[in-house]
N, C-alpha and C. Protein backbone atom coordinates (compact mmCIF):
# COMPACT_ATOMS: atom_id res chain seq x y z
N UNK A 1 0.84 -1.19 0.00
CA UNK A 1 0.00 0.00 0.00
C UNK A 1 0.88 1.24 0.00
N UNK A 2 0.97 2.25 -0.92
CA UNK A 2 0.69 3.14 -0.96
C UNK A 2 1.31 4.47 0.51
N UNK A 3 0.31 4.50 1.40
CA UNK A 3 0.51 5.18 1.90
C UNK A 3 1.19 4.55 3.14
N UNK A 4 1.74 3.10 3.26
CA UNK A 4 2.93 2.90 4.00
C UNK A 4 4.06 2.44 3.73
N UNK A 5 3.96 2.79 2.15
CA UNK A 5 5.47 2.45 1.84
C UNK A 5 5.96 4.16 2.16
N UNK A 6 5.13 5.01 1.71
CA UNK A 6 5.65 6.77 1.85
C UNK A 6 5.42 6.69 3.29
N UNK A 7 4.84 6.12 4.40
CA UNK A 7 5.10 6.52 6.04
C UNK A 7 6.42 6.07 6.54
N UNK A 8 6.66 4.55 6.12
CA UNK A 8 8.58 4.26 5.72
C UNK A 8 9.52 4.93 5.77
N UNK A 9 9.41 5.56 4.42
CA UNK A 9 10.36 6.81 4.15
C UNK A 9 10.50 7.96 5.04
N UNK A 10 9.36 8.22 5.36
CA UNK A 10 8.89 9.31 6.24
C UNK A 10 10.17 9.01 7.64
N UNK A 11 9.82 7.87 8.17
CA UNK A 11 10.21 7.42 9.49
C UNK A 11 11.93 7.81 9.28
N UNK A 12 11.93 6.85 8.47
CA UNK A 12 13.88 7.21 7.98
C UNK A 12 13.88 8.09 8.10
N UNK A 13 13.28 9.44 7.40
CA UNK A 13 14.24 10.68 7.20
C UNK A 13 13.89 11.32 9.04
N UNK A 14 13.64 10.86 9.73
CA UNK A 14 13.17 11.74 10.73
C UNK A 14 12.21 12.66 11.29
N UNK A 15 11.44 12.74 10.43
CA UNK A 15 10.22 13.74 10.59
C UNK A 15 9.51 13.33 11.62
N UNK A 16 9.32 14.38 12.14
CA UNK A 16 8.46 14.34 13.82
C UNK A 16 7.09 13.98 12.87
N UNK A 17 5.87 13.24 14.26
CA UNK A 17 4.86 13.01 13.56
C UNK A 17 4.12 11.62 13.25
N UNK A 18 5.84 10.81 13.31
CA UNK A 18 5.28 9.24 13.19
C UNK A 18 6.03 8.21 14.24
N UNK A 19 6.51 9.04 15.65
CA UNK A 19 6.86 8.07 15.98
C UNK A 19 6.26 9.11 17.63
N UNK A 20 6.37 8.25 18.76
CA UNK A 20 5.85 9.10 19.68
C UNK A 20 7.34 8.46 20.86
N UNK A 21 7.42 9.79 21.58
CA UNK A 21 8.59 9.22 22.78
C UNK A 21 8.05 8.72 24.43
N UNK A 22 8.80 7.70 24.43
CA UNK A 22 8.44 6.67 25.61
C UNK A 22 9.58 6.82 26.27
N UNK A 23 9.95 7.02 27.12
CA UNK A 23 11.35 6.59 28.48
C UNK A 23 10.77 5.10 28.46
N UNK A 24 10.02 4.33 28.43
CA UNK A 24 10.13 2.92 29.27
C UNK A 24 10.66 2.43 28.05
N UNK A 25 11.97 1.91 28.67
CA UNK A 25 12.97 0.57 27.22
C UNK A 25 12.17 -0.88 27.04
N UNK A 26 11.19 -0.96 26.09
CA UNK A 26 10.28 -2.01 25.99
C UNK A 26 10.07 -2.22 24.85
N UNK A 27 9.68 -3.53 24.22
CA UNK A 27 9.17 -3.78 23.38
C UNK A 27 7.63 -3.45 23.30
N UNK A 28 7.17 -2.12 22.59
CA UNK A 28 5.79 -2.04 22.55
C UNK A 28 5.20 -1.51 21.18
N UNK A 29 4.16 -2.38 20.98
CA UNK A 29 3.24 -1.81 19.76
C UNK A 29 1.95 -0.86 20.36
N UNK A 30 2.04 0.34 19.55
CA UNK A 30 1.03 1.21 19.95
C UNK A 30 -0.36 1.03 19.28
N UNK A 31 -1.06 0.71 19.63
CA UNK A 31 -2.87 0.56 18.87
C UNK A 31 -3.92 1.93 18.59
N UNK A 32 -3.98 1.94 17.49
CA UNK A 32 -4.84 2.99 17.28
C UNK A 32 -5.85 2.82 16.40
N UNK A 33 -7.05 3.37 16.60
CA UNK A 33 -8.57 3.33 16.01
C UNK A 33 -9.10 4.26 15.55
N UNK A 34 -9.10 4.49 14.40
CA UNK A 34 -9.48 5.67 13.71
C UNK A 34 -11.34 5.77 13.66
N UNK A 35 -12.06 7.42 13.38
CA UNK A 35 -13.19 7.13 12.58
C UNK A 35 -14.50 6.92 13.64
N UNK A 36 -14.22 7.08 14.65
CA UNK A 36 -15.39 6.47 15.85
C UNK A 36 -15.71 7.91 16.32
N UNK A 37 -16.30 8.40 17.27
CA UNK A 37 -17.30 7.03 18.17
C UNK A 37 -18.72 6.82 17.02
N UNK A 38 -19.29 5.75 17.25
CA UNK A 38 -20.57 5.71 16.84
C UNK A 38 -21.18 4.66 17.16
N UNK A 39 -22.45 4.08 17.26
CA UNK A 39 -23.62 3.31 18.24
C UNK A 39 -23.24 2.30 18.75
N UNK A 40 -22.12 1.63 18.08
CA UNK A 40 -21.59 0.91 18.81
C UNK A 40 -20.14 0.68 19.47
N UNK A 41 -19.29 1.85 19.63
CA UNK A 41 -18.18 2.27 20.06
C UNK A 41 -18.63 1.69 21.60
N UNK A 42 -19.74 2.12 22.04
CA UNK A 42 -18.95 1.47 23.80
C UNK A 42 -19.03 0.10 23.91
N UNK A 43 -19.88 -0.33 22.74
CA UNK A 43 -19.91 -2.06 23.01
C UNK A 43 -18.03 -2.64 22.83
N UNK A 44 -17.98 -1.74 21.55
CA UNK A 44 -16.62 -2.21 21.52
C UNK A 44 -15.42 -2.27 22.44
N UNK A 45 -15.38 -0.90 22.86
CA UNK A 45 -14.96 -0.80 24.48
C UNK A 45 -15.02 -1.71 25.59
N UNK A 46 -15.91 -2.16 25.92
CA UNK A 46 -16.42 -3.32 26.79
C UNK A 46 -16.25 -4.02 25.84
N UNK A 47 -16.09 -4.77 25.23
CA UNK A 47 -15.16 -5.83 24.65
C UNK A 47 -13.47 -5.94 24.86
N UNK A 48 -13.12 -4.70 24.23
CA UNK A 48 -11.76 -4.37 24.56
C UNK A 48 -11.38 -4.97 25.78
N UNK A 49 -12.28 -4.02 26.90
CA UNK A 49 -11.84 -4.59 28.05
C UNK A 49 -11.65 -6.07 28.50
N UNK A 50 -12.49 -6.78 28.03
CA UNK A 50 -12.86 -7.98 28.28
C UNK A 50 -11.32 -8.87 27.77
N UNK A 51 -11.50 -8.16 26.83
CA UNK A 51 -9.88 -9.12 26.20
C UNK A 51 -8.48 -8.81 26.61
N UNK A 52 -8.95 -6.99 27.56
CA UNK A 52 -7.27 -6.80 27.56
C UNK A 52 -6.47 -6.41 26.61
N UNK A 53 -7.08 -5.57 25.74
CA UNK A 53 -6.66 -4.82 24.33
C UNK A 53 -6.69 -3.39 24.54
N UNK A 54 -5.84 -2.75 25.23
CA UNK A 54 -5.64 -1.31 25.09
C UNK A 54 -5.44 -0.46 24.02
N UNK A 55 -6.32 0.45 23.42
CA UNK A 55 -5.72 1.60 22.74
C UNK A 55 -6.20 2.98 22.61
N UNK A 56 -5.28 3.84 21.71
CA UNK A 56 -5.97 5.30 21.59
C UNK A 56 -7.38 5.20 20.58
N UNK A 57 -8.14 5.92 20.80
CA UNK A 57 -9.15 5.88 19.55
C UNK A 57 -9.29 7.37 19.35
N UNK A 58 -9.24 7.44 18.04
CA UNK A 58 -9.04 8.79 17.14
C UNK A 58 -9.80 9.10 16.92
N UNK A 59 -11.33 10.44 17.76
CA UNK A 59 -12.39 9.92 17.41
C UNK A 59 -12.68 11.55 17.16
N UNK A 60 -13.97 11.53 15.74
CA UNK A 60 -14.18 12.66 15.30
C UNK A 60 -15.16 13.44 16.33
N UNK A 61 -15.08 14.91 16.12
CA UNK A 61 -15.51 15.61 16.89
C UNK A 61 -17.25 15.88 17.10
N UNK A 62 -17.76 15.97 15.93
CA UNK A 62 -19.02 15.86 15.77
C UNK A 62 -19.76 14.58 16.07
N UNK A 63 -18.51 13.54 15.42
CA UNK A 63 -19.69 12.12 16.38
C UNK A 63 -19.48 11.86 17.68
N UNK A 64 -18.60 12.65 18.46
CA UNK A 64 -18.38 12.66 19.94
C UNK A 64 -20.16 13.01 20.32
N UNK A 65 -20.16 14.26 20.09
CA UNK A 65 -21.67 14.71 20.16
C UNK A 65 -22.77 13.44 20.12
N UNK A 66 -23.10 12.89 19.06
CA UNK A 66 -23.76 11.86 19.01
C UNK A 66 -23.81 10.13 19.44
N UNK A 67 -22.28 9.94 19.70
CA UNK A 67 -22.39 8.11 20.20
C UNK A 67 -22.72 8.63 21.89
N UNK A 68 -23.09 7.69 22.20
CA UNK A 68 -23.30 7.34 23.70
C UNK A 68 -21.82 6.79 23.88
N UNK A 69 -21.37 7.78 24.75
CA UNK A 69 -19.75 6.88 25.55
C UNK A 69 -19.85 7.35 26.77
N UNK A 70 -19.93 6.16 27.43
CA UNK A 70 -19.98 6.44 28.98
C UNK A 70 -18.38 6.67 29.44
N UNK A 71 -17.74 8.45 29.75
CA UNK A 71 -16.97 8.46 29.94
C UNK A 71 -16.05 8.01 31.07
N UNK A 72 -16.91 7.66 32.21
CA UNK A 72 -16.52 7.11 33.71
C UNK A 72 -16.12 5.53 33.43
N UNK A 73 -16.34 5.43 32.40
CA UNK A 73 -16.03 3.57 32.12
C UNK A 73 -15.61 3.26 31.25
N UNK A 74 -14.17 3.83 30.90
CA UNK A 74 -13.51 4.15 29.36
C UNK A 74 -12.65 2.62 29.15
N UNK A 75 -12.98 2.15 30.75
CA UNK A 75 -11.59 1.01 31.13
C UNK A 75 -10.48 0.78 30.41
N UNK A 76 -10.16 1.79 30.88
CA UNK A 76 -8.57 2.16 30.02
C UNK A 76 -7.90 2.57 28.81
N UNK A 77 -8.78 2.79 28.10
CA UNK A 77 -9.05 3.34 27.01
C UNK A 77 -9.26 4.37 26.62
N UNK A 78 -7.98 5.44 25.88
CA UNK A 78 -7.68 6.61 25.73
C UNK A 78 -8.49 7.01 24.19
N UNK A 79 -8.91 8.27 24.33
CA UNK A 79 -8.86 8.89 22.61
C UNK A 79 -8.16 10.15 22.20
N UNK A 80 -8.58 10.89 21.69
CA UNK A 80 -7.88 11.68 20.90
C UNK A 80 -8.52 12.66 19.81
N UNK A 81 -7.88 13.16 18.97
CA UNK A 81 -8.76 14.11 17.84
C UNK A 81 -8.65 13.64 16.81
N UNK A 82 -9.36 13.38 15.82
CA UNK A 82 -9.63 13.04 14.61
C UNK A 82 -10.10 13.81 13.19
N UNK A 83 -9.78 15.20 14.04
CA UNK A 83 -10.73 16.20 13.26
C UNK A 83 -11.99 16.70 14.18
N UNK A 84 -12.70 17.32 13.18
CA UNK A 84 -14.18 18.07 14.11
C UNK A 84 -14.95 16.92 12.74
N UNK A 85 -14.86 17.51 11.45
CA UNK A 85 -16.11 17.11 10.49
C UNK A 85 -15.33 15.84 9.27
N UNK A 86 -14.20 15.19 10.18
CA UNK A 86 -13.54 14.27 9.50
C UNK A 86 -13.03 15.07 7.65
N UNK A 87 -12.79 16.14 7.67
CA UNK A 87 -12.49 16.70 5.98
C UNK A 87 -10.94 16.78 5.46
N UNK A 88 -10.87 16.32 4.51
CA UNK A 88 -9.35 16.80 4.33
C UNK A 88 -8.57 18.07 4.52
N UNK A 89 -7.61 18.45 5.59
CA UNK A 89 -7.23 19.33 5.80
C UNK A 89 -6.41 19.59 4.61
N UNK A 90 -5.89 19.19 4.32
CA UNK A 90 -4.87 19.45 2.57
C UNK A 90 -5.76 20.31 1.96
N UNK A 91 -7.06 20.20 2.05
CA UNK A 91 -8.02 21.04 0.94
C UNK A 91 -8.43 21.96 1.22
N UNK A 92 -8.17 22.35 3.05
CA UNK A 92 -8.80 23.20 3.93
C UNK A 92 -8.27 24.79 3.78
N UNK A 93 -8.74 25.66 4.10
CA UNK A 93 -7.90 27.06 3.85
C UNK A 93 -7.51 26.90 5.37
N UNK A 94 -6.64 27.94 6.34
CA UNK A 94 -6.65 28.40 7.78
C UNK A 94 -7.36 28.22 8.91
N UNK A 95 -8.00 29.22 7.52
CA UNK A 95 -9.36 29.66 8.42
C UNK A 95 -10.32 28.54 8.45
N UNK A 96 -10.89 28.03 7.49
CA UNK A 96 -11.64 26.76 7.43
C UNK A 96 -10.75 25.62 9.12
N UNK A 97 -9.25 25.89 8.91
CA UNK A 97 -9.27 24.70 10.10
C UNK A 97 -9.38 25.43 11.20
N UNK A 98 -9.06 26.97 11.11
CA UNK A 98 -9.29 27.41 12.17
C UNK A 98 -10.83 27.10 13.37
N UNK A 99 -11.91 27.43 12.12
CA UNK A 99 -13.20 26.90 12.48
C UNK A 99 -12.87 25.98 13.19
N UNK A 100 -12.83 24.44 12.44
CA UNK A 100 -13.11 23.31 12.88
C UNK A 100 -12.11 23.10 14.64
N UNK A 101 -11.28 23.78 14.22
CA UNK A 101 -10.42 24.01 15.67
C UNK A 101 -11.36 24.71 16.79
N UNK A 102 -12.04 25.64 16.37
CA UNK A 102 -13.02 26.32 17.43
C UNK A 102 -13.89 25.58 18.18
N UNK A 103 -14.75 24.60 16.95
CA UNK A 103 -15.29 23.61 17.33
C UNK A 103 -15.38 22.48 18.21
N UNK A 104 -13.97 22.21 17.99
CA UNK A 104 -13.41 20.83 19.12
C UNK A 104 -13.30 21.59 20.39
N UNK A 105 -12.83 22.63 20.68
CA UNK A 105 -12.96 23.45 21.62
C UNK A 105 -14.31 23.46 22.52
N UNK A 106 -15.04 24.12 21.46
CA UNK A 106 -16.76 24.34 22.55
C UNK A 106 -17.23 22.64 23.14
N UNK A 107 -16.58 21.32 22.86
CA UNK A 107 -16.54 19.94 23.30
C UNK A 107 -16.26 19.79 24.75
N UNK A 108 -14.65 21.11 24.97
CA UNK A 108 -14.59 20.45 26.20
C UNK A 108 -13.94 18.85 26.60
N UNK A 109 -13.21 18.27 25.38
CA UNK A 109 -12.78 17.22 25.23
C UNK A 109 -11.62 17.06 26.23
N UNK A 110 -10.87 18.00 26.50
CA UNK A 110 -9.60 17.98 27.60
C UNK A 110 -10.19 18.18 29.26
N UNK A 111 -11.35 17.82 29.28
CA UNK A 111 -11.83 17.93 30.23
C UNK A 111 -12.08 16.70 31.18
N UNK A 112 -12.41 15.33 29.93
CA UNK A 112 -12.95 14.38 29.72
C UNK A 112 -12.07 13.04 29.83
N UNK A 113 -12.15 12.12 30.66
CA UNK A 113 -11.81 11.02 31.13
C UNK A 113 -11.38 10.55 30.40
N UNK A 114 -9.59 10.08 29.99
CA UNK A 114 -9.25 9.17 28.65
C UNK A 114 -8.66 10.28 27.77
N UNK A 115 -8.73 11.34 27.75
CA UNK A 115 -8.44 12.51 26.83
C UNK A 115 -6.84 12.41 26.91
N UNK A 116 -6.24 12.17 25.53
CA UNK A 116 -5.01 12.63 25.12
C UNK A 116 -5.00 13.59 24.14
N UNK A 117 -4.10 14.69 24.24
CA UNK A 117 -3.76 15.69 23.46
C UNK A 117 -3.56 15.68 21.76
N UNK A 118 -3.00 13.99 21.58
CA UNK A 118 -2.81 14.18 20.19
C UNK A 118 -3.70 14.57 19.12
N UNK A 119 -2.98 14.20 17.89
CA UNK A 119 -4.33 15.06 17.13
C UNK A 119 -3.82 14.40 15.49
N UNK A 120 -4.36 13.46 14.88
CA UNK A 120 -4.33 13.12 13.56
C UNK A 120 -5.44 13.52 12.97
N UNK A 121 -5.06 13.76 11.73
CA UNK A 121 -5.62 14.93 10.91
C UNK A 121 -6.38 13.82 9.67
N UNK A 122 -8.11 13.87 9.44
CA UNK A 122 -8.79 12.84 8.90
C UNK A 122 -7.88 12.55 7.65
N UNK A 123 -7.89 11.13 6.83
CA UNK A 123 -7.03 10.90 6.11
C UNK A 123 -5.67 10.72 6.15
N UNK A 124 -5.14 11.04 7.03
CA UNK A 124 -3.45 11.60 6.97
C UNK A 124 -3.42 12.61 6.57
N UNK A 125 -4.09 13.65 6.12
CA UNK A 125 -3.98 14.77 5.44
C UNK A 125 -2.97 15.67 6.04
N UNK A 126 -2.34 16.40 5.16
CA UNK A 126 -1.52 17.68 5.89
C UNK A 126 -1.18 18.65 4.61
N UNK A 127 -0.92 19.67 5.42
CA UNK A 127 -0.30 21.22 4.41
C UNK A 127 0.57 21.44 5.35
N UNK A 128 1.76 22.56 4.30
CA UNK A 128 2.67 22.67 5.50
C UNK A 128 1.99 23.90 6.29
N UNK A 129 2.30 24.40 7.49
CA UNK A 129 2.13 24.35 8.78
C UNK A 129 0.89 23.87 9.73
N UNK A 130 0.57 23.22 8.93
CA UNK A 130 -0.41 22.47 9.82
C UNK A 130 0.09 22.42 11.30
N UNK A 131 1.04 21.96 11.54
CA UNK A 131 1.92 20.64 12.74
C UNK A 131 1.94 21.86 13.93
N UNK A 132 2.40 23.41 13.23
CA UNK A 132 2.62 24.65 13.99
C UNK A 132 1.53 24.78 14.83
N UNK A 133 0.22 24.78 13.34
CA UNK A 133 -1.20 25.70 14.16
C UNK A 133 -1.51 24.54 14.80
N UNK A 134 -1.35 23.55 14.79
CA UNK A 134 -2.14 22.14 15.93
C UNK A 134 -1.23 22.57 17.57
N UNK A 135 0.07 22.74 17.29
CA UNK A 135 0.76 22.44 18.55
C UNK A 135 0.60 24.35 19.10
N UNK A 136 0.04 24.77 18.65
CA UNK A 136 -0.32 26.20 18.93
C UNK A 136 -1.50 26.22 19.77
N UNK A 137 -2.90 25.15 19.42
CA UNK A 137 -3.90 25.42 20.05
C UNK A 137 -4.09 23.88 21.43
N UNK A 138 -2.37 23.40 21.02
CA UNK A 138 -2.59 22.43 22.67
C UNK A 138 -2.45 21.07 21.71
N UNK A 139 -2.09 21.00 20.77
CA UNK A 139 -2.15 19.44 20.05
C UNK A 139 -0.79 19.22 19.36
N UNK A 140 -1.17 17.78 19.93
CA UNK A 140 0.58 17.52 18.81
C UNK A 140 0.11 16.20 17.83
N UNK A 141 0.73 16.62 16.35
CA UNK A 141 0.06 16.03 15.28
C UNK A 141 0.71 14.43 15.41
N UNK A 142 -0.21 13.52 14.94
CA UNK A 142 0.30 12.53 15.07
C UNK A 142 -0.30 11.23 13.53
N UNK A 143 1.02 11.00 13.40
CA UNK A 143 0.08 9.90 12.01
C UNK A 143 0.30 8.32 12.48
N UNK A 144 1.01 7.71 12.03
CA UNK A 144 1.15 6.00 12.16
C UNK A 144 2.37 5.45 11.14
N UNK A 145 2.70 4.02 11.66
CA UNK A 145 3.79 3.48 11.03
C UNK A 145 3.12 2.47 10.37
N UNK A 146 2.00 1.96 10.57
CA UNK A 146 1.51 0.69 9.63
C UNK A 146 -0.25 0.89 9.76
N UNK A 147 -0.83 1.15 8.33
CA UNK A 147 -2.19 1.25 8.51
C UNK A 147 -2.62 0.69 7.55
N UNK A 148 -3.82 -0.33 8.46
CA UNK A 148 -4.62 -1.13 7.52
C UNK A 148 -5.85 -1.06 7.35
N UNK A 149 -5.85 -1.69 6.16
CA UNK A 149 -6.71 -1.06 4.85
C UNK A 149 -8.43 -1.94 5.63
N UNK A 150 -8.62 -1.79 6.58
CA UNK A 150 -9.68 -2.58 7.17
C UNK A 150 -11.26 -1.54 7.03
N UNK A 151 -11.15 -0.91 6.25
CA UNK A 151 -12.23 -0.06 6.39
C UNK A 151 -12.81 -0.69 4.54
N UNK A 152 -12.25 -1.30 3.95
CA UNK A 152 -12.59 -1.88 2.83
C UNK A 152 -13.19 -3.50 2.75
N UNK A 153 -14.07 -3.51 2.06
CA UNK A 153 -15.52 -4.33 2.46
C UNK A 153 -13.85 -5.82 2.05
N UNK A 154 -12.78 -5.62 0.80
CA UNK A 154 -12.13 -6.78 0.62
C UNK A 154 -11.15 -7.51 1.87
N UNK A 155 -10.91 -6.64 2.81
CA UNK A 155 -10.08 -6.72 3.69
C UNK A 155 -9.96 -7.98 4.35
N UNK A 156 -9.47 -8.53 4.86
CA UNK A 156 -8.84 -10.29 5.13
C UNK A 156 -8.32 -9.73 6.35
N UNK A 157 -8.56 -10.53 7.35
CA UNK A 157 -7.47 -10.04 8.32
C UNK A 157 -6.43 -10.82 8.62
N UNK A 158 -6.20 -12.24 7.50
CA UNK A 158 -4.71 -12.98 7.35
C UNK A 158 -3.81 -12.03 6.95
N UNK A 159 -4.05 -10.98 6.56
CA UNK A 159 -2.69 -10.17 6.20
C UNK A 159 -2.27 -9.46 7.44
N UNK A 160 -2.84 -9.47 8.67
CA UNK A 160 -2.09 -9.35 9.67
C UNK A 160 -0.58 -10.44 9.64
N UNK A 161 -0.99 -11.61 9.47
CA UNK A 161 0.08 -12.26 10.28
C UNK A 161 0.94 -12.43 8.81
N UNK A 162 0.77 -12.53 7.59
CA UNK A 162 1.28 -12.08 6.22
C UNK A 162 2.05 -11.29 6.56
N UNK A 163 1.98 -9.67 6.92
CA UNK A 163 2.47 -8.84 7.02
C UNK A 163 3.60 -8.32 8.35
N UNK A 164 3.46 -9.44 9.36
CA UNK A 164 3.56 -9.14 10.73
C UNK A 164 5.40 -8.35 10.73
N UNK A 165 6.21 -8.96 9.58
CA UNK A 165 7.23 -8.42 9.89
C UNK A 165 7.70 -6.59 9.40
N UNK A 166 6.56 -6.10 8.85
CA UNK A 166 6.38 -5.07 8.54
C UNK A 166 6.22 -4.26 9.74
N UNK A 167 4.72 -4.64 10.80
CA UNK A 167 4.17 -3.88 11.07
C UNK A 167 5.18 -4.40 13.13
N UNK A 168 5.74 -5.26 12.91
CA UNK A 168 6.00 -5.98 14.36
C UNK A 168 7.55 -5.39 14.82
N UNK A 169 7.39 -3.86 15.01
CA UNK A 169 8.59 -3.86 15.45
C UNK A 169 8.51 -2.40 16.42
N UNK A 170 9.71 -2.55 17.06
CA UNK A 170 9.55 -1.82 18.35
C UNK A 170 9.07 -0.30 18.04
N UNK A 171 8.38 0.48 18.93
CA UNK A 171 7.55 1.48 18.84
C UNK A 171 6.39 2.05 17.70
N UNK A 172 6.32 0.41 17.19
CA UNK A 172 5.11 1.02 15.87
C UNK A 172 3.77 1.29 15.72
N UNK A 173 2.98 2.22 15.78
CA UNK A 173 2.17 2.57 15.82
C UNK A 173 0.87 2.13 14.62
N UNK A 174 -0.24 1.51 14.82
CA UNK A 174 -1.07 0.82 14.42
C UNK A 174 -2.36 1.33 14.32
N UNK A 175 -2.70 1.42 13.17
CA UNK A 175 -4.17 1.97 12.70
C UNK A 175 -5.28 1.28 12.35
N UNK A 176 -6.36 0.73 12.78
CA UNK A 176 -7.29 0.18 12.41
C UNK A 176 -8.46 1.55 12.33
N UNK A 177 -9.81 0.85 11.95
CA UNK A 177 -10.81 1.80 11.91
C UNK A 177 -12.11 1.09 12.75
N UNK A 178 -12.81 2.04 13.18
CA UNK A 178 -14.33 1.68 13.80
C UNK A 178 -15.01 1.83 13.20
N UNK A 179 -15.64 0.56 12.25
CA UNK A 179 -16.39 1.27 11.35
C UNK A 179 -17.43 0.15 11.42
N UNK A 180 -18.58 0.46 11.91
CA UNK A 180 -19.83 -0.22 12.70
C UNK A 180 -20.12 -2.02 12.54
N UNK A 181 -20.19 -1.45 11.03
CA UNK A 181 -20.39 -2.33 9.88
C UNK A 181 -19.36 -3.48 10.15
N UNK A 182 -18.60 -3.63 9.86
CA UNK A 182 -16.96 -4.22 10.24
C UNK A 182 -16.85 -4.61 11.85
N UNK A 183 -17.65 -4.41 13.04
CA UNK A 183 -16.91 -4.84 14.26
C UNK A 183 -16.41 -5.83 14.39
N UNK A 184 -17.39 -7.26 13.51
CA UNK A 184 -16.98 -8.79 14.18
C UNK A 184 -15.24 -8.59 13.59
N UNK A 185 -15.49 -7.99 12.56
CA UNK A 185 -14.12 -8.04 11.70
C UNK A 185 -12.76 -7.61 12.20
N UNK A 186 -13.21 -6.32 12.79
CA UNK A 186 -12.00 -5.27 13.91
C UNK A 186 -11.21 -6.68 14.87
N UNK A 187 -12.88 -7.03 15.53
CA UNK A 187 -12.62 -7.97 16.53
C UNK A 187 -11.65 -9.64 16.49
N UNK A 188 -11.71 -9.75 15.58
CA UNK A 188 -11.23 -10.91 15.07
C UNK A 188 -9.55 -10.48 14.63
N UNK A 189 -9.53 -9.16 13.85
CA UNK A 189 -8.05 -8.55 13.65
C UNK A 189 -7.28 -7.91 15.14
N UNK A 190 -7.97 -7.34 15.84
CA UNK A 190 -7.54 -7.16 17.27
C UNK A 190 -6.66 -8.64 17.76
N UNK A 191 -7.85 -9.65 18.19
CA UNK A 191 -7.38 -10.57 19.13
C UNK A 191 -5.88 -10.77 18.21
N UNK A 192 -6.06 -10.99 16.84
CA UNK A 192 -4.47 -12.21 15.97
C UNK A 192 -3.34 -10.85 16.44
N UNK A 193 -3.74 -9.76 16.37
CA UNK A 193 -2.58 -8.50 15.91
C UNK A 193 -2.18 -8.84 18.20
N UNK A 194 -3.05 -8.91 19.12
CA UNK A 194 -2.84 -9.54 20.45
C UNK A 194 -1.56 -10.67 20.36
N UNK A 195 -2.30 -11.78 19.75
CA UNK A 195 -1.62 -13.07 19.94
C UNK A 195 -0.48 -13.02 19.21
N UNK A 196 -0.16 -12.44 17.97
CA UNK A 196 0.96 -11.84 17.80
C UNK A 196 2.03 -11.30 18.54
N UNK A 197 1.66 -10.27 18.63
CA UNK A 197 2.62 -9.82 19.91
C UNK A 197 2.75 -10.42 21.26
N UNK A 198 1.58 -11.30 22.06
CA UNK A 198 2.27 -12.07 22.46
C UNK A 198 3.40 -13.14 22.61
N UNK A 199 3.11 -13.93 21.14
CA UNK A 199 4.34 -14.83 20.79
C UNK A 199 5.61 -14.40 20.71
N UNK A 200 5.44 -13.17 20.28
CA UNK A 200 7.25 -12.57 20.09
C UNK A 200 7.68 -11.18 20.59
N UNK A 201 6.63 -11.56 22.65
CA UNK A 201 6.85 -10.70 23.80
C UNK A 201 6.92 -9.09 23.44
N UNK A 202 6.23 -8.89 22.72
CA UNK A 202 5.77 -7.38 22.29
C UNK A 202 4.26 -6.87 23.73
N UNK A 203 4.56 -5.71 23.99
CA UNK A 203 3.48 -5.21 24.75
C UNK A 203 2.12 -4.18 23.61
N UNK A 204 1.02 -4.45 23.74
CA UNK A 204 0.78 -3.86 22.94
C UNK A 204 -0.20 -3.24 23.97
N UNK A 205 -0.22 -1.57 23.38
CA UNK A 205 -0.75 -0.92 24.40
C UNK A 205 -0.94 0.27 24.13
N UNK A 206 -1.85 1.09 24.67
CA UNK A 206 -2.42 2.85 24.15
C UNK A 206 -1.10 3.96 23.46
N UNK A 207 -1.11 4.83 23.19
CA UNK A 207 -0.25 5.76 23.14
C UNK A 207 0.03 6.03 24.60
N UNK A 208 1.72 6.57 24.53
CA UNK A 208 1.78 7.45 25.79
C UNK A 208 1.30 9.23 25.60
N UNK A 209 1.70 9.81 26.76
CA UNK A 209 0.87 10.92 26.72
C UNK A 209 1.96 11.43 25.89
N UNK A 210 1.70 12.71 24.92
CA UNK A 210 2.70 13.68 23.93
C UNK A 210 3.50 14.10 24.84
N UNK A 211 5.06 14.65 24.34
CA UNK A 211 5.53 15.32 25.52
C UNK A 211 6.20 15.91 24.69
């Protein structure tokens, strides 16, 4: 794919953005969930829990408004920004993100149980200074080292373990999506991308906080 052979490159040359800093010397894969909340985000949650699958979920601003998430019972389970109206910022003027920045604001989201600062931008999208005006209004931009294509009706989730030496290595950050339609599917790619990293003593676990 496409957009992780160019996140690759990305990583090599150094660019802040795709990797996040940890002090603990560990083997850990970071989990992330793009595209949520929606009607059934807390079921998923309470699943999560159930299995012992920690991660960030990247969740848009406007469907914050609308899923039911019981924030007192996140069980351990962090999110994040995803945007306000999920749009490509690449296409956006300033001011247009300025808006949508206003927006996430009147949420009140840093207020809220589970709240991490980061902030991936819908799509991967970016212009340059994006990274400035995010870490200007309290956010630090964040993309991923391996993202799969699970939001597509063809998606297999044997290409987890196909792929594992791609995506199985220390501090890599992992993208799936919540996308309603798809849970048994998430669920089934969760537990193998788990048992994975169990076999070859990987921790897999939320983002840490930005610093």
């Amino acid at each position: 794919m496409v957009a992780n052979w160019l996140t690759r490159l990305l990583i090599k040359t150094g660019i802040s953005g795709f990797s996040v800093k940890d002090n603990v010397n560990r083997k850990v894969i970071y989990l992330t969930l793009d595209d949520g909340p929606n009607h059934k985000t807390q079921d998923l949650l309470n699943w999560m829990e159930s299995q012992s699958i920690l991660a960030t979920h990247f969740w848009v601003g406007e469907r914050i408004r609308k899923a039911e998430i019981d924030f007192q019972n996140l069980h351990g389970q962090q999110f994040a920004v995803h945007g306000f109206s999920h749009k490509k910022y690449s296409k956006l003027s300033f001011s247009e993100i300025d808006f949508e920045l206003a927006q996430l604001k009147q949420l009140g989201l840093e207020n809220l149980n589970g709240y991490q600062s980061w902030f991936r931008p819908p799509y991967g999208s970016w212009k340059p200074g994006l990274g400035k005006k995010l870490k200007k209004e309290g956010y630090t931009i964040l993309f991923w080292s391996f993202l799969f294509t699970d939001w597509l009706e063809s998606f297999e989730p044997n290409v987890i373990q196909k792929r594992k030496n791609e995506w199985l290595k220390k501090g890599s950050i992992l993208v799936f999506h919540d996308k309603p339609e798809f849970h048994d599917r998430i669920k089934e790619s969760l537990i193998l991308v788990k048992e994975i990293c169990n076999q070859n003593d990987f921790e897999l676990s939320c983002l840490p906080l930005p610093k």
